[in-house]
N, C-alpha and C. Protein backbone atom coordinates (compact mmCIF):
# COMPACT_ATOMS: atom_id res chain seq x y z
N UNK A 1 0.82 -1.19 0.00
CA UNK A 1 0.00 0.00 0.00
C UNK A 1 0.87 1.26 0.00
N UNK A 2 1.53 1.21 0.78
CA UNK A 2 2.78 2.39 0.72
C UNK A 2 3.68 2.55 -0.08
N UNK A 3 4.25 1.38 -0.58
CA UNK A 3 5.10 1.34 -2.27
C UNK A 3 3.94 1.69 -3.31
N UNK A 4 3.02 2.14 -2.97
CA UNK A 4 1.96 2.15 -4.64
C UNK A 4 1.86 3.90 -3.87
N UNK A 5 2.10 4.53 -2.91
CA UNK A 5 1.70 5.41 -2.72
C UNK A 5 2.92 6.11 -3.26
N UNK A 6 4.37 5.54 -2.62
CA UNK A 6 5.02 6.17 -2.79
C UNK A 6 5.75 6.72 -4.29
N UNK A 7 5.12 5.25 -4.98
CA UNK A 7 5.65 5.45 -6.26
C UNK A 7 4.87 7.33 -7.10
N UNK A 8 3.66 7.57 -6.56
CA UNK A 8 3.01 8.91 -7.24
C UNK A 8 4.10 9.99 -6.76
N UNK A 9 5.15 9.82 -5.71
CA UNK A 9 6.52 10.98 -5.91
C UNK A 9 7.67 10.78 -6.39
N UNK A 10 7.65 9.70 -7.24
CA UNK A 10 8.89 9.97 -7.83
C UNK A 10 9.05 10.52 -9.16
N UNK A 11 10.00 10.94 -9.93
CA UNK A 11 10.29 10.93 -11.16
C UNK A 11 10.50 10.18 -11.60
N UNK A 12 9.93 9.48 -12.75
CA UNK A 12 10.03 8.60 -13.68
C UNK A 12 10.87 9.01 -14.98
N UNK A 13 10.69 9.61 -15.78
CA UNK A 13 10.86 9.97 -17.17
C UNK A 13 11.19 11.76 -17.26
N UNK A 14 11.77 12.27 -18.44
CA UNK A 14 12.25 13.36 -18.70
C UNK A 14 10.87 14.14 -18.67
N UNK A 15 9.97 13.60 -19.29
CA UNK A 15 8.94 14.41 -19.16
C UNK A 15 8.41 14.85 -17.88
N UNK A 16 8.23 14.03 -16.45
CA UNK A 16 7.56 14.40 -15.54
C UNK A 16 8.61 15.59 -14.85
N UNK A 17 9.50 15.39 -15.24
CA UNK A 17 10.94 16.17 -14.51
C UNK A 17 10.45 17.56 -15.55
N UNK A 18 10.51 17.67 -16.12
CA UNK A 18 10.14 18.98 -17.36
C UNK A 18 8.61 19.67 -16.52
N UNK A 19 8.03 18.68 -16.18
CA UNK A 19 6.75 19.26 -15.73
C UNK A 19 6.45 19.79 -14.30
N UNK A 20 7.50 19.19 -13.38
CA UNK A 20 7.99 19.61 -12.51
C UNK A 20 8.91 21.13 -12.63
N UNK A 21 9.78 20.85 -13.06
CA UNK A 21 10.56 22.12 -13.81
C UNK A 21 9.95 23.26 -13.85
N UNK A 22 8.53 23.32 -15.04
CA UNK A 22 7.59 24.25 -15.54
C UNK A 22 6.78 24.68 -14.14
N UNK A 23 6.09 23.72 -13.39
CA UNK A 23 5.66 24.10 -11.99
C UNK A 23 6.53 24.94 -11.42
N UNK A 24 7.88 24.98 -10.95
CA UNK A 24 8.70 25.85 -10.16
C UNK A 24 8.87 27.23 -10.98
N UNK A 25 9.32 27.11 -12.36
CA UNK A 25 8.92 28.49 -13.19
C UNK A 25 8.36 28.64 -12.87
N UNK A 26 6.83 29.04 -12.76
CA UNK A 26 5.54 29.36 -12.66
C UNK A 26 5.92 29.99 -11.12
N UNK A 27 6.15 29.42 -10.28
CA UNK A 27 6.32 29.75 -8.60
C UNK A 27 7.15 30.66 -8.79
N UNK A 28 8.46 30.40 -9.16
CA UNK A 28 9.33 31.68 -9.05
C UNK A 28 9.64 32.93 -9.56
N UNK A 29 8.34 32.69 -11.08
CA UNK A 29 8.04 34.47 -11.43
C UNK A 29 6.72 34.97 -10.77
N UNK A 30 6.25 34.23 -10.46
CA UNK A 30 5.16 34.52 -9.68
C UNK A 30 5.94 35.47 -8.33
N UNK A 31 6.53 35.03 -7.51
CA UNK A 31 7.33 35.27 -6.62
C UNK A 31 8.04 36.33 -6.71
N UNK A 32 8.81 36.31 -7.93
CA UNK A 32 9.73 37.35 -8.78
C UNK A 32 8.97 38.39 -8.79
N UNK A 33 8.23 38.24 -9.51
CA UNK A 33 7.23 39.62 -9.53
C UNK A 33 6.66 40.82 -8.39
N UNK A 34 6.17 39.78 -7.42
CA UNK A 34 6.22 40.15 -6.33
C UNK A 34 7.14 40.97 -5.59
N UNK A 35 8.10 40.64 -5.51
CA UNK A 35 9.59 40.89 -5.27
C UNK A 35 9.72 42.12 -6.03
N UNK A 36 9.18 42.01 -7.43
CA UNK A 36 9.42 43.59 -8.05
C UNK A 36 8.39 44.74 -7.71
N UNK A 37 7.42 44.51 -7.39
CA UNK A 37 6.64 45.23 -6.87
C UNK A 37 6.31 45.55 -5.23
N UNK A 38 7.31 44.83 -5.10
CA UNK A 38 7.28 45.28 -3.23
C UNK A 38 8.87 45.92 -3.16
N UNK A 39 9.66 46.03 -3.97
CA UNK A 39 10.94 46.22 -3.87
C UNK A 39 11.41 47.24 -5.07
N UNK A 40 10.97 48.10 -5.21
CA UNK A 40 10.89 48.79 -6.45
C UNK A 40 12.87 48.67 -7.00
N UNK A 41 12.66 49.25 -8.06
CA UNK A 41 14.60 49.13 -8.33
C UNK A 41 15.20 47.97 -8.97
N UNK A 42 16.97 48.03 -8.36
CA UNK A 42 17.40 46.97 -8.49
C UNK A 42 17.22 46.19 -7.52
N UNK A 43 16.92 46.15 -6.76
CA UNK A 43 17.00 45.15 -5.25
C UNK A 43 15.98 44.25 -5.98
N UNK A 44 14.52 44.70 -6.11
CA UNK A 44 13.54 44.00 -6.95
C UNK A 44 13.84 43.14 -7.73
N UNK A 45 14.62 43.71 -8.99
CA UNK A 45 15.21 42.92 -10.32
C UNK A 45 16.24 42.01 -9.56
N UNK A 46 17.01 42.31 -9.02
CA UNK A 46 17.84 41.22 -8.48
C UNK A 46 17.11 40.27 -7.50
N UNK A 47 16.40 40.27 -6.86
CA UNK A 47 15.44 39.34 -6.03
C UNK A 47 14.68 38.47 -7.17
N UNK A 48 14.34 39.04 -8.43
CA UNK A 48 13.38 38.26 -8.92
C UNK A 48 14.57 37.58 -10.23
N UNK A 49 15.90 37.62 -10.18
CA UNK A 49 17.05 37.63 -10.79
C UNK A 49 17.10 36.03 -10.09
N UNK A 50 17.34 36.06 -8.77
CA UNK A 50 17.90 35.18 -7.79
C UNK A 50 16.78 34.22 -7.82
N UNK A 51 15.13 34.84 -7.93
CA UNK A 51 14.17 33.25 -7.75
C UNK A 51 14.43 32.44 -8.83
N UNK A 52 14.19 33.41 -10.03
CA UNK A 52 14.46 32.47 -11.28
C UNK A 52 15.46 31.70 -11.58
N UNK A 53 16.62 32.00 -10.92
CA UNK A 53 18.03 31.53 -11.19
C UNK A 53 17.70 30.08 -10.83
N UNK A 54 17.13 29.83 -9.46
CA UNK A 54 17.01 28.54 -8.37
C UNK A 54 16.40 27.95 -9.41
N UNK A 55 15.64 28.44 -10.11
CA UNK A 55 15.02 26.96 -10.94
C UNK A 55 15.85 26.72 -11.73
N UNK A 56 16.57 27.21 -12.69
CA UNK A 56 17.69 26.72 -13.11
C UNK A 56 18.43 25.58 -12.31
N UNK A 57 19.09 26.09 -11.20
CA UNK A 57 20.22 24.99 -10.50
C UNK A 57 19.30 23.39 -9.70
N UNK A 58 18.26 23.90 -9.60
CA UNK A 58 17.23 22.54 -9.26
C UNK A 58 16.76 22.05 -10.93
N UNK A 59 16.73 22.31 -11.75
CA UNK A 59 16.36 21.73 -13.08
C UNK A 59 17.15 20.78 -13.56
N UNK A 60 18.74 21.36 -13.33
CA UNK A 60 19.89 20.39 -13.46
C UNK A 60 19.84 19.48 -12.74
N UNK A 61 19.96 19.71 -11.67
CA UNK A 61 19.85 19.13 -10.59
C UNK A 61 18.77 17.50 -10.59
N UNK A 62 17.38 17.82 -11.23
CA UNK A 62 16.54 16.88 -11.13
C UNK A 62 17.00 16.13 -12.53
N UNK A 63 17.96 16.67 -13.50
CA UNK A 63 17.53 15.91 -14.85
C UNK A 63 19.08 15.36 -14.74
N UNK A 64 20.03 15.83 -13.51
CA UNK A 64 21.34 15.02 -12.95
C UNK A 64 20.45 13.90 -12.30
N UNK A 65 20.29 13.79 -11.33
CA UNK A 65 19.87 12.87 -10.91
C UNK A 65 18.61 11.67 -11.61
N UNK A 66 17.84 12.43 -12.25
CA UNK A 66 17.16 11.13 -13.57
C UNK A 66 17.88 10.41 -14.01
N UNK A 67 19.12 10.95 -15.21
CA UNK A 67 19.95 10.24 -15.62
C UNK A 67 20.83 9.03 -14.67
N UNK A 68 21.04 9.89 -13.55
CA UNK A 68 21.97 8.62 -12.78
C UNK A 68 21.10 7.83 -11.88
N UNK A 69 20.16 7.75 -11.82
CA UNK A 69 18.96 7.11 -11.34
C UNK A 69 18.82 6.03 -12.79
N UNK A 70 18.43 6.38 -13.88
CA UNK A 70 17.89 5.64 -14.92
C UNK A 70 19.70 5.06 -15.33
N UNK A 71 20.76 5.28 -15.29
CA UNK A 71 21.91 4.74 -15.61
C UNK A 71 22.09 3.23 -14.31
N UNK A 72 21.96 3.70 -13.19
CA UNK A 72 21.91 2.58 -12.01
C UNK A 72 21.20 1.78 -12.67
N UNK A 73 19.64 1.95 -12.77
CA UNK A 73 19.10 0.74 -13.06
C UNK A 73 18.78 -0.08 -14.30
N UNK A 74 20.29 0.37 -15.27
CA UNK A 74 20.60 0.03 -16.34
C UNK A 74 21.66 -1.00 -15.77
N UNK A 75 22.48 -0.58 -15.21
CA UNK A 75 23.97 -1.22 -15.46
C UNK A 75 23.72 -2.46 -13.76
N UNK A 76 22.77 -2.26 -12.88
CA UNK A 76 21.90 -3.19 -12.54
C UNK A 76 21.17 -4.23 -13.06
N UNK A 77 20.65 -3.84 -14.06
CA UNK A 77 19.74 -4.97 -15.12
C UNK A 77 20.57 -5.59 -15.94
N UNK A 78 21.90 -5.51 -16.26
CA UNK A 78 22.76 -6.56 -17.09
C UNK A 78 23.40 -7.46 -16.75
């Protein structure tokens, strides 16, 4: 019951990781924005500089770890 639950959080495939990805965009200009309008200036632009960036280094991050996730249970299966 708990392995069938747990399996609905993982990443499977490039695509769910992409869709994940697109979710955190969405959060961090959302956020960004915010940030520009409560922070007029550069402080603003650089706050909403810095949310967007994070999805970048977590994007790698999730499509690093797919690959070496899906490479394990390659060189496992031979």
């Amino acid at each position: 019951m708990f392995r069938k639950l747990r399996r609905l959080f993982v990443i499977k495939t490039r695509f769910e990781a992409c869709l994940i990805i697109y979710a955190l965009a969405l959060g961090a200009c959302e956020r960004g924005m915010a940030y520009v309008h409560q922070f007029p200036g550069y402080g603003g632009k650089l706050l909403f500089l810095a949310a967007t960036g994070s999805v970048f280094l977590a994007g790698a991050k999730i499509f690093d770890c797919l690959r070496m996730e899906q490479e394990r249970q390659a060189s496992a299966g031979e």
